[in-house]
C-alpha atoms as a PDB file:
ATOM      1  CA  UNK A   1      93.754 -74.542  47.563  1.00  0.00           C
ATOM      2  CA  UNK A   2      94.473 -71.629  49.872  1.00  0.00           C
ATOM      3  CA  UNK A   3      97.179 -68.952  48.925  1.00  0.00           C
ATOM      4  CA  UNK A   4     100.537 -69.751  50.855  1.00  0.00           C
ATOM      5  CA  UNK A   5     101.048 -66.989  53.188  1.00  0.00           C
ATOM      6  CA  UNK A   6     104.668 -66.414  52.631  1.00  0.00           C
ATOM      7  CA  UNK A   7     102.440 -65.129  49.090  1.00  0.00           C
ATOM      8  CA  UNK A   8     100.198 -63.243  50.625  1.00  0.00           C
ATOM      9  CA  UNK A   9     102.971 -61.619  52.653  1.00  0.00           C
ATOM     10  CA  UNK A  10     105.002 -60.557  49.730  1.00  0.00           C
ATOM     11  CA  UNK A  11     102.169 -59.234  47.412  1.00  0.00           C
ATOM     12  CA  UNK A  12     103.262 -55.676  48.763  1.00  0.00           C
ATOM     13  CA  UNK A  13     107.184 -55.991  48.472  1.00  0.00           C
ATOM     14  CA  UNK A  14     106.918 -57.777  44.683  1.00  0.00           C
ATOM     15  CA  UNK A  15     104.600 -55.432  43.450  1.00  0.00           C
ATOM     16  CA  UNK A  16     107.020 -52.316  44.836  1.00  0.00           C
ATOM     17  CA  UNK A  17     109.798 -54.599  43.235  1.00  0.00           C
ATOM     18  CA  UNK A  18     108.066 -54.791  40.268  1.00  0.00           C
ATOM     19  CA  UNK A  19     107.472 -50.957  39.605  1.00  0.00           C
ATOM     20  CA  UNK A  20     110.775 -49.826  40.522  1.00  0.00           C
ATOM     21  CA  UNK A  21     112.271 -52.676  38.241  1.00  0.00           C
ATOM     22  CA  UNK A  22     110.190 -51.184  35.191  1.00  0.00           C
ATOM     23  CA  UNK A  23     110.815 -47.420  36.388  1.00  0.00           C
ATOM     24  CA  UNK A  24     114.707 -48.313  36.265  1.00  0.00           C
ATOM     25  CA  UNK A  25     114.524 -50.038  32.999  1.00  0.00           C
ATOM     26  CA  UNK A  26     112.538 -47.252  31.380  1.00  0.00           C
ATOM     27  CA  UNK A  27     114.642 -44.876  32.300  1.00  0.00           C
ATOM     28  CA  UNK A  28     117.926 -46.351  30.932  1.00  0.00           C
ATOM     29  CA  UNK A  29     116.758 -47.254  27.759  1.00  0.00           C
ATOM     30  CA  UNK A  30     115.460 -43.992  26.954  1.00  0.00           C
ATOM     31  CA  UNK A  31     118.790 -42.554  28.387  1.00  0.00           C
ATOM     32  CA  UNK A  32     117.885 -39.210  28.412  1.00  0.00           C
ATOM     33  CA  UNK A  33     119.995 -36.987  30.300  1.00  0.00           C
ATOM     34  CA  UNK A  34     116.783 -35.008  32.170  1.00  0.00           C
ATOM     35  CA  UNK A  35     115.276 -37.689  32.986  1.00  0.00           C
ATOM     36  CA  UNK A  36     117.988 -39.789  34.674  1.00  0.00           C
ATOM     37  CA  UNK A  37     119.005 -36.695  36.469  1.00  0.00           C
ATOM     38  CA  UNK A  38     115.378 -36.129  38.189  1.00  0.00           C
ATOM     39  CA  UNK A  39     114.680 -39.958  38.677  1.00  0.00           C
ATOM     40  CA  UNK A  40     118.174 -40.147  40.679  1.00  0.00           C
ATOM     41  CA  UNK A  41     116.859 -36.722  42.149  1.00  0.00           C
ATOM     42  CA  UNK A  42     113.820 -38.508  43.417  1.00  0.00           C
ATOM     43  CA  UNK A  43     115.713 -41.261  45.126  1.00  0.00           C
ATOM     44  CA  UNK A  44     118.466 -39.125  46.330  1.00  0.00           C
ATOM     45  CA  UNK A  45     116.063 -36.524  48.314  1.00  0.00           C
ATOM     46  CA  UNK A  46     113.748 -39.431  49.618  1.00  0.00           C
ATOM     47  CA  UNK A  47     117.308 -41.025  51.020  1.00  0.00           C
ATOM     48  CA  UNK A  48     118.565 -37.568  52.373  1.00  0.00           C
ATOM     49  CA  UNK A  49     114.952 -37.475  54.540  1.00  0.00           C
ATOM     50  CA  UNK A  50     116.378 -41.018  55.485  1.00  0.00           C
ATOM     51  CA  UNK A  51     119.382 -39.768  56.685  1.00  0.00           C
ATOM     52  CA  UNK A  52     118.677 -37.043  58.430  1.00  0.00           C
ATOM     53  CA  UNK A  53     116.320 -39.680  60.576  1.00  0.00           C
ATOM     54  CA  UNK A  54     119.559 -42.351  60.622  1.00  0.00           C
ATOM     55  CA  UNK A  55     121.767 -39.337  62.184  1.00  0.00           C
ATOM     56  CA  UNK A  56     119.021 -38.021  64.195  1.00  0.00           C
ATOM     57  CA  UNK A  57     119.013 -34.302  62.872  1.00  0.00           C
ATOM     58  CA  UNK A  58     115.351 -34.122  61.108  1.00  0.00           C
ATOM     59  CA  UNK A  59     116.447 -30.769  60.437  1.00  0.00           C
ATOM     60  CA  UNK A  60     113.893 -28.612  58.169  1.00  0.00           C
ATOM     61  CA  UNK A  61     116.719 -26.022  57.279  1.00  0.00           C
ATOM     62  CA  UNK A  62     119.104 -28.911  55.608  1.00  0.00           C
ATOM     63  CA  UNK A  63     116.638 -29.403  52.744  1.00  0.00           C
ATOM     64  CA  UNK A  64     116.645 -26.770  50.683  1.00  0.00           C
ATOM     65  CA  UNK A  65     120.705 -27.305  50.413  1.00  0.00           C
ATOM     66  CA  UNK A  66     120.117 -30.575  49.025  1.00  0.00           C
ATOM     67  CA  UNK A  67     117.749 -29.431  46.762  1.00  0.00           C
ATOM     68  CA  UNK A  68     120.056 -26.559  45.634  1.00  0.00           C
ATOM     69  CA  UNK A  69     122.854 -29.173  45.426  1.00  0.00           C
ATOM     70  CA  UNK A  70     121.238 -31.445  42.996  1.00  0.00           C
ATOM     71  CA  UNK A  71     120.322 -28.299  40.708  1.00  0.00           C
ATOM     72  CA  UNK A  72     123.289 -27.590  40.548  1.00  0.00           C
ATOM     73  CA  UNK A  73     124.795 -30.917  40.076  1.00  0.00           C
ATOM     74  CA  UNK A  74     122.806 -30.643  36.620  1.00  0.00           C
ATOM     75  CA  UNK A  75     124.518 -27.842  35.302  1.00  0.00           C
ATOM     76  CA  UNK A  76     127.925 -29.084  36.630  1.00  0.00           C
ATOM     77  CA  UNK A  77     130.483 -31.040  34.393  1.00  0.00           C
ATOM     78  CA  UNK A  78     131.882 -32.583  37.409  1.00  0.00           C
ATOM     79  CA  UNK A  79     129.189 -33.034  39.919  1.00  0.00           C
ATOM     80  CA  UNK A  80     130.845 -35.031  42.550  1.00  0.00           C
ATOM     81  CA  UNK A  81     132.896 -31.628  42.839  1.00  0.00           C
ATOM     82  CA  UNK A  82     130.254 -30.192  44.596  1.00  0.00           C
ATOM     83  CA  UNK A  83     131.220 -32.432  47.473  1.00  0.00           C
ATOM     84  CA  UNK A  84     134.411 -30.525  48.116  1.00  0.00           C
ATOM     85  CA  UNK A  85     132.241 -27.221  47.643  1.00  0.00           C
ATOM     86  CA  UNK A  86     129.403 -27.878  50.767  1.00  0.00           C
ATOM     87  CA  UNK A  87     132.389 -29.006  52.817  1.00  0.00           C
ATOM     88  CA  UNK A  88     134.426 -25.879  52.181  1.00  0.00           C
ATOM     89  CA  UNK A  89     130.775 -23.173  52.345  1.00  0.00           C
ATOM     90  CA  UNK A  90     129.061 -25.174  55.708  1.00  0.00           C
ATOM     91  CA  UNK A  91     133.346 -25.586  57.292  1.00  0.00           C
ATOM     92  CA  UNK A  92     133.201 -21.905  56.966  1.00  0.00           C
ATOM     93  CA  UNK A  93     129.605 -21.303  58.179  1.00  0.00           C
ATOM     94  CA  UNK A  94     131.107 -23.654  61.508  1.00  0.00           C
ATOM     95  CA  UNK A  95     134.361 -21.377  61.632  1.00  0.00           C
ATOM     96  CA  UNK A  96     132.259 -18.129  61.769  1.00  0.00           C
ATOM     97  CA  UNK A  97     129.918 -19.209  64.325  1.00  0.00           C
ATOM     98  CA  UNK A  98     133.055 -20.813  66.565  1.00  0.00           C
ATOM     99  CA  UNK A  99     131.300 -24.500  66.286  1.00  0.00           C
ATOM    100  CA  UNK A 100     134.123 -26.408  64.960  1.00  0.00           C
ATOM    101  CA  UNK A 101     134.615 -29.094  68.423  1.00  0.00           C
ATOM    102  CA  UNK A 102     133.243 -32.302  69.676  1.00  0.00           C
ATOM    103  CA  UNK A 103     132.129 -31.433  73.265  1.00  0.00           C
ATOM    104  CA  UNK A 104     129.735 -33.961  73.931  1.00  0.00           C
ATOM    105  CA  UNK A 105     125.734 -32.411  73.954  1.00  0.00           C
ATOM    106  CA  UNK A 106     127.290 -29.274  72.264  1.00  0.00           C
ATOM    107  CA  UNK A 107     126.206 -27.294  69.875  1.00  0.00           C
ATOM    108  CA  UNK A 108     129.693 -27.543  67.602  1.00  0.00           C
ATOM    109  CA  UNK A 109     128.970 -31.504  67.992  1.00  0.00           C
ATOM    110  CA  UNK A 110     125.899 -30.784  66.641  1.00  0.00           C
ATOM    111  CA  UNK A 111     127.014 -28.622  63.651  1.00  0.00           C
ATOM    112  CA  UNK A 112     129.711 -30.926  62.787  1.00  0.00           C
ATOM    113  CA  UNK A 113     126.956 -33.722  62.842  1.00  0.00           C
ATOM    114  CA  UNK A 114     125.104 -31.988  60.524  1.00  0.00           C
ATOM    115  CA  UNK A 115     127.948 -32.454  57.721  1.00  0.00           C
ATOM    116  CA  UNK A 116     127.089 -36.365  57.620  1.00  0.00           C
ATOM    117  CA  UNK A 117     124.280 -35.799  55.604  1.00  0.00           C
ATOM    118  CA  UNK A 118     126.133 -34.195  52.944  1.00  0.00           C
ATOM    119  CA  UNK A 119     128.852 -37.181  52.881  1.00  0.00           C
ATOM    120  CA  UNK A 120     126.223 -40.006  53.154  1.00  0.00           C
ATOM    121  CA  UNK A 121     124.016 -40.130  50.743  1.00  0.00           C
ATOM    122  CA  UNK A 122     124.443 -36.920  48.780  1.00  0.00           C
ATOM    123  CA  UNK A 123     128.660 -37.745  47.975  1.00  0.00           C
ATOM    124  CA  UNK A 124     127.468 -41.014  46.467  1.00  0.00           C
ATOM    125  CA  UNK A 125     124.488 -39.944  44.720  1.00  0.00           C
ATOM    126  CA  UNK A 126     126.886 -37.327  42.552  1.00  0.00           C
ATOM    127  CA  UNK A 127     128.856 -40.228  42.024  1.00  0.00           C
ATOM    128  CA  UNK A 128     126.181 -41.622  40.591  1.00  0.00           C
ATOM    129  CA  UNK A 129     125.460 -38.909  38.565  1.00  0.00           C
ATOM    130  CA  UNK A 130     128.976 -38.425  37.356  1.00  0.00           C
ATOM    131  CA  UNK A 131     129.263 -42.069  36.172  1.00  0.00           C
ATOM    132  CA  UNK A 132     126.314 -41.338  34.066  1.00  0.00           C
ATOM    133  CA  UNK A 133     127.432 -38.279  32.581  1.00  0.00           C
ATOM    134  CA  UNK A 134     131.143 -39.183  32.048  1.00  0.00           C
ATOM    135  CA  UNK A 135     130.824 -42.584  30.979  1.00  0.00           C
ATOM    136  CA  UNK A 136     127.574 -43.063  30.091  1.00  0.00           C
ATOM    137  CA  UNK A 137     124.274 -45.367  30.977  1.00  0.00           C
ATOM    138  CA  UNK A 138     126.298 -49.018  29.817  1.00  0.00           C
ATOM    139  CA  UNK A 139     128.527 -47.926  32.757  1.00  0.00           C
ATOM    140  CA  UNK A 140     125.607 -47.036  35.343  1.00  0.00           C
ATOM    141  CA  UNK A 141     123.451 -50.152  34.450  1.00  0.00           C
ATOM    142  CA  UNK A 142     127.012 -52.392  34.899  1.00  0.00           C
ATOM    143  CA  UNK A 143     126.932 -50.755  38.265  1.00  0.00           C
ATOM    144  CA  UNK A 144     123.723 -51.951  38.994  1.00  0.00           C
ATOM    145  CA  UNK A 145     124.319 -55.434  37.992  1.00  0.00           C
ATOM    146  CA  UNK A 146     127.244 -55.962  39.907  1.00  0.00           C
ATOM    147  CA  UNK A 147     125.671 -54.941  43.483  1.00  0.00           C
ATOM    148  CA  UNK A 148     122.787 -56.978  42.396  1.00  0.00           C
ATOM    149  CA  UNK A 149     124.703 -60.231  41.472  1.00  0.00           C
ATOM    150  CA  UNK A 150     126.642 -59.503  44.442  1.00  0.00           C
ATOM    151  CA  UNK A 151     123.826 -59.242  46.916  1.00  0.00           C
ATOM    152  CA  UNK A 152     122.032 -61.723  45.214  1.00  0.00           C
ATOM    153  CA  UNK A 153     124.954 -64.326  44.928  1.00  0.00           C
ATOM    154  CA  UNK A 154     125.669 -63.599  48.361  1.00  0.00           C
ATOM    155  CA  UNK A 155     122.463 -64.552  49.942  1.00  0.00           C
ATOM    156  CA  UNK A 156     122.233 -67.957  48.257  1.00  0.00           C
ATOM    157  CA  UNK A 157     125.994 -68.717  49.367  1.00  0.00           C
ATOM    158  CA  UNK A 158     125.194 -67.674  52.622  1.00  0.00           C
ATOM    159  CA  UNK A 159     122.326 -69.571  52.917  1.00  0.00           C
ATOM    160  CA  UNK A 160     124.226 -72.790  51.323  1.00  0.00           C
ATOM    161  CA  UNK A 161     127.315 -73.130  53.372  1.00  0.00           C
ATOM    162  CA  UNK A 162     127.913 -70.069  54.856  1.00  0.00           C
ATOM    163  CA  UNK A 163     128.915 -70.516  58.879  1.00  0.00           C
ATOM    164  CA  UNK A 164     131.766 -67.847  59.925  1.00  0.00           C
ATOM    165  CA  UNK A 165     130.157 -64.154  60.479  1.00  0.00           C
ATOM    166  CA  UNK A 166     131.381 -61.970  58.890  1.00  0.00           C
ATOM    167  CA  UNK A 167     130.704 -58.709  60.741  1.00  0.00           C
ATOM    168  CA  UNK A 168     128.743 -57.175  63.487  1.00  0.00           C
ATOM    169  CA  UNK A 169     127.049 -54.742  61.820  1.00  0.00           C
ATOM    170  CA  UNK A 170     124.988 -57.068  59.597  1.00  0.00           C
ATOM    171  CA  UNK A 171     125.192 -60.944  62.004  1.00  0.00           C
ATOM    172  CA  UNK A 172     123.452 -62.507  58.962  1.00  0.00           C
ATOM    173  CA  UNK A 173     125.872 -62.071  56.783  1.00  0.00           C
ATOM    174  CA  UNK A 174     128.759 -64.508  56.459  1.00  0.00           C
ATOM    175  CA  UNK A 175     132.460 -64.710  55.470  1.00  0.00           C
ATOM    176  CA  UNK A 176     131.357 -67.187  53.036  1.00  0.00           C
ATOM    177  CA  UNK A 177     128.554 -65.796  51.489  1.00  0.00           C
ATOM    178  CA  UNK A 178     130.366 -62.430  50.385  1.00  0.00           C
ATOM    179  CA  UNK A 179     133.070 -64.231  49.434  1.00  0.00           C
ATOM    180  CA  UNK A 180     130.613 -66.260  47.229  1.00  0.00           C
ATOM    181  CA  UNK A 181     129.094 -62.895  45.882  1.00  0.00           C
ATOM    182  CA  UNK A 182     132.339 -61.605  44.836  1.00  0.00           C
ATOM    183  CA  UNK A 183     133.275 -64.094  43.240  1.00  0.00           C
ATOM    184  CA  UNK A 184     130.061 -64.561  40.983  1.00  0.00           C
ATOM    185  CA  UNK A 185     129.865 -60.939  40.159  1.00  0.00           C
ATOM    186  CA  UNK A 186     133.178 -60.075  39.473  1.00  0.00           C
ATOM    187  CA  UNK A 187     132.931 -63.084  36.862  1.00  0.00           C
ATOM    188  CA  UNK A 188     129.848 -61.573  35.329  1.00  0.00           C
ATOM    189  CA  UNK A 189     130.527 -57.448  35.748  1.00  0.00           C
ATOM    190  CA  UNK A 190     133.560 -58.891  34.149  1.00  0.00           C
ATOM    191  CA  UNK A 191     131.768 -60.400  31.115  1.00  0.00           C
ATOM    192  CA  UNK A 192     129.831 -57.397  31.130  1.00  0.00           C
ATOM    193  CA  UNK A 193     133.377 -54.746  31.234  1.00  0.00           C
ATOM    194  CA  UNK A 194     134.604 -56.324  28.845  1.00  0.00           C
ATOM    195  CA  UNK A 195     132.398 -54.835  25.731  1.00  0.00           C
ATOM    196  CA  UNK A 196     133.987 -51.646  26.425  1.00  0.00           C
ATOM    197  CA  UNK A 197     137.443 -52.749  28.185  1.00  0.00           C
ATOM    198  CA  UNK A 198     140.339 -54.916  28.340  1.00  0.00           C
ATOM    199  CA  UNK A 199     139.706 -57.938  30.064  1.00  0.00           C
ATOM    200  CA  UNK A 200     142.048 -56.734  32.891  1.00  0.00           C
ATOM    201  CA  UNK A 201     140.457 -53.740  33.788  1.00  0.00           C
ATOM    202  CA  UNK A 202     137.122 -54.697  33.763  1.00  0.00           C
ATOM    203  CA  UNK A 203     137.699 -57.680  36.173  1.00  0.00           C
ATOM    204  CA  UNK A 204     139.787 -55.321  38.480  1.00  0.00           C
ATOM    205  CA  UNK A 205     136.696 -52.488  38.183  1.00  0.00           C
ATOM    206  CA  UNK A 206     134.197 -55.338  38.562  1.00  0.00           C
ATOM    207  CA  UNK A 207     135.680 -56.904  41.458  1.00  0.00           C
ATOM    208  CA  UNK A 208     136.525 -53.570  43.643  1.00  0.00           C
ATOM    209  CA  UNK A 209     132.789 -52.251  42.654  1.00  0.00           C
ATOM    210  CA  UNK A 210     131.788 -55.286  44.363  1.00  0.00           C
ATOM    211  CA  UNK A 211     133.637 -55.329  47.426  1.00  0.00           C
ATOM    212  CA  UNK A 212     132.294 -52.066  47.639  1.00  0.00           C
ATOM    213  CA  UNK A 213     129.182 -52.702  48.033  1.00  0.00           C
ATOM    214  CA  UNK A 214     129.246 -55.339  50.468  1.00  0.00           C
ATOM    215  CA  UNK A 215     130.593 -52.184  52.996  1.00  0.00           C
ATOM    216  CA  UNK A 216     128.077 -49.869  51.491  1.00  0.00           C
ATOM    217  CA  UNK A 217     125.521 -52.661  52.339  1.00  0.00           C
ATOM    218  CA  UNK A 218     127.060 -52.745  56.064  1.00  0.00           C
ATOM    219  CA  UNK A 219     127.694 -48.688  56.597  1.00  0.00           C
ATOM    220  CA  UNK A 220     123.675 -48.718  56.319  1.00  0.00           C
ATOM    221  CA  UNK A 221     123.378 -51.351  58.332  1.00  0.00           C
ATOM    222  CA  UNK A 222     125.857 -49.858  61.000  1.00  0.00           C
ATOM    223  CA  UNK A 223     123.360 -47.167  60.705  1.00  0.00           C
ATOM    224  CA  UNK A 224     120.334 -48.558  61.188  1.00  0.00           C
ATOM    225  CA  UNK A 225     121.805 -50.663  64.124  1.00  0.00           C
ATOM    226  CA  UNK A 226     122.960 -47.313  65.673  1.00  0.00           C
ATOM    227  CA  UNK A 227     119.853 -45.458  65.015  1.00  0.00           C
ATOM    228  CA  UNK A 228     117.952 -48.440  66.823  1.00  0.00           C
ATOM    229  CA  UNK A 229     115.358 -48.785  63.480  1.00  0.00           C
ATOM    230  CA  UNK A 230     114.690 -52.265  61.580  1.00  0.00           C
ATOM    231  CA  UNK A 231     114.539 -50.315  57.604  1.00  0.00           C
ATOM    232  CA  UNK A 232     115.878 -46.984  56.783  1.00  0.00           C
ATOM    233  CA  UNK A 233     112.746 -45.253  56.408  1.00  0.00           C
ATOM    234  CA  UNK A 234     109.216 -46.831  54.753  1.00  0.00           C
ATOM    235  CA  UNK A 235     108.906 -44.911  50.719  1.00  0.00           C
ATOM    236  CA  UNK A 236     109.133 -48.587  49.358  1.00  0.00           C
ATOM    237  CA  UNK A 237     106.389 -50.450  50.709  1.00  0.00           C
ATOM    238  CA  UNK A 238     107.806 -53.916  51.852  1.00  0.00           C
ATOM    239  CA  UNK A 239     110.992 -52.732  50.665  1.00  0.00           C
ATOM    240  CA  UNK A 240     111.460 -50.417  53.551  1.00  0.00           C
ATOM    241  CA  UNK A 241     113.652 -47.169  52.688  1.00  0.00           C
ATOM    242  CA  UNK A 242     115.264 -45.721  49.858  1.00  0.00           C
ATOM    243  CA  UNK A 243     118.618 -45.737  51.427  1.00  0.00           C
ATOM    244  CA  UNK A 244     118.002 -49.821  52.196  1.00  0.00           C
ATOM    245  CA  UNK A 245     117.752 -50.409  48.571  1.00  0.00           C
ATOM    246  CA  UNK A 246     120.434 -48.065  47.750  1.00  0.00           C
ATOM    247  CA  UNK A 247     123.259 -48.768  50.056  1.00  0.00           C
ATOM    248  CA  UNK A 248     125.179 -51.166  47.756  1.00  0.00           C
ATOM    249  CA  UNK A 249     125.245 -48.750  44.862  1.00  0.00           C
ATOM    250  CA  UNK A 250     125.833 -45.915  46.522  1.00  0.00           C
ATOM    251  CA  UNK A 251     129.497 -47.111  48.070  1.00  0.00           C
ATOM    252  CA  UNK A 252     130.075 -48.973  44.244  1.00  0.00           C
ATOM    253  CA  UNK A 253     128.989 -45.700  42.447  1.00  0.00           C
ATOM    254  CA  UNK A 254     132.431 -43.517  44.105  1.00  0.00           C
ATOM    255  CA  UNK A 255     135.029 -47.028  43.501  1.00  0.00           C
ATOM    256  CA  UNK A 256     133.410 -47.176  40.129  1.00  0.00           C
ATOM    257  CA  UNK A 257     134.151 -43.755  38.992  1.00  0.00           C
ATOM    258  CA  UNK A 258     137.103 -43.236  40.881  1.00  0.00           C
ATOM    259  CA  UNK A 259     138.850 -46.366  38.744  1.00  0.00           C
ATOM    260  CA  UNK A 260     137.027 -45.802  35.370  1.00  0.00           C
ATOM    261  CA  UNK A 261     138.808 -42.366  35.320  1.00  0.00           C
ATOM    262  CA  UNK A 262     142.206 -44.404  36.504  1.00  0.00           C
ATOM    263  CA  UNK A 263     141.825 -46.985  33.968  1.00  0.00           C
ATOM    264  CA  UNK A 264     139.515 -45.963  31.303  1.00  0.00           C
END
């Protein structure tokens, strides 16, 4: 009997699923500060080259600051603080060259353009880092299966009953179906909060991480939309991009620090 060719299509995208599956695992249960640091380091440089294509810059010169940003984010107790930092540095660098304005075509649009690569991805991605180093790998591997359940959850709702849109910037999606992933991961994250919290905070944690994500998942798609491309960029063969894979995480990573250190 011949091979389906819904099979033969997917070889490529469960083979990519299936190395970055064992890559993750292996690198949480070792939980080894290094090592998390440069695998995040991997993804997060990979996503800023996706970026810089989503906001049309593909500037050269904006490399080596993310490079010198995630150094430094090792060394850093706080590294999401080095947010506030390339704001404050590359505002000044604006000021000084009199390109702080939003004339359309101009070169202060341009500058101030250039800040969106520092927001989105390399904000998240120290948010990332900053769960892991404050609260440890439990808390970063909860992270992941929240967005997971959530996206996952969300697809087979969808697909079930799902019939009112529920935004623009992703027309697949439905009202239903992310109400139906909600729902099914803030019942497990909450399972899963509660080893290390009161059953109150980790269902309030678990259910704003997931919400989360659903508008991470549609800023990239906003994106993408915007940027006139079907994946972000093409590092995960039949995955697409980094930032694709990513985009749930990335907006659940800031809401799940942000209200750890609230109600830890």
């Amino acid at each position: 009997m011949p091979t389906p060719q819904f099979l033969l299509a997917s070889k490529e995208r469960y083979l990519t699923a299936f190395v970055l599956i064992g890559a993750t695992l292996s690198v949480m249960l070792l939980d080894i500060f290094f090592l998390t640091w440069a695998f995040m380091g991997v993804f997060y440089f990979l996503g800023f080259i996706e970026a810089n294509k989503l906001f049309k810059l593909q500037k050269l010169s904006l490399y080596p600051a993310a490079i010198a940003i995630w150094i430094a984010a090792y060394f850093m107790t706080d590294p999401e603080d080095l947010v506030f930092f390339v704001l404050l540095v590359y505002g000044s660098y604006l000021a000084f060259r009199n390109r702080v304005g939003f004339l359309e075509g101009s070169e202060s649009q341009r500058g101030v353009r250039d800040l969106m690569v520092f927001l989105y991805p390399t904000a998240p991605m120290l948010f990332m880092l900053a769960l892991y180093k404050d609260y440890g790998m439990a808390s970063l591997f909860w992270l992941v299966v929240i967005v997971a359940v959530t996206d996952t959850a969300a697809y087979f709702t969808g697909k079930a009953v799902g019939k009112v849109p529920f935004s623009p910037a992703s027309p697949n999606k439905t009202l239903e179906g992310v109400l139906g992933g909600i729902l099914v991961a803030t019942i497990i994250g909450t399972m899963m909060g509660m080893t290390f919290l009161p059953f109150f905070k980790a269902l309030i944690i678990s259910l704003f991480v997931s919400m989360s994500s659903i508008f991470g998942d549609l800023f990239e798609s906003s994106l993408k939309r915007h940027a006139d491309v079907k994946d972000s960029g093409n590092f995960l063969p039949g995955h697409g991009g980094v930032l694709d894979r990513l985009d749930g995480h990335l907006f659940g990573a800031v809401a799940m620090v942000v209200l750890l250190r609230g109600l830890y």
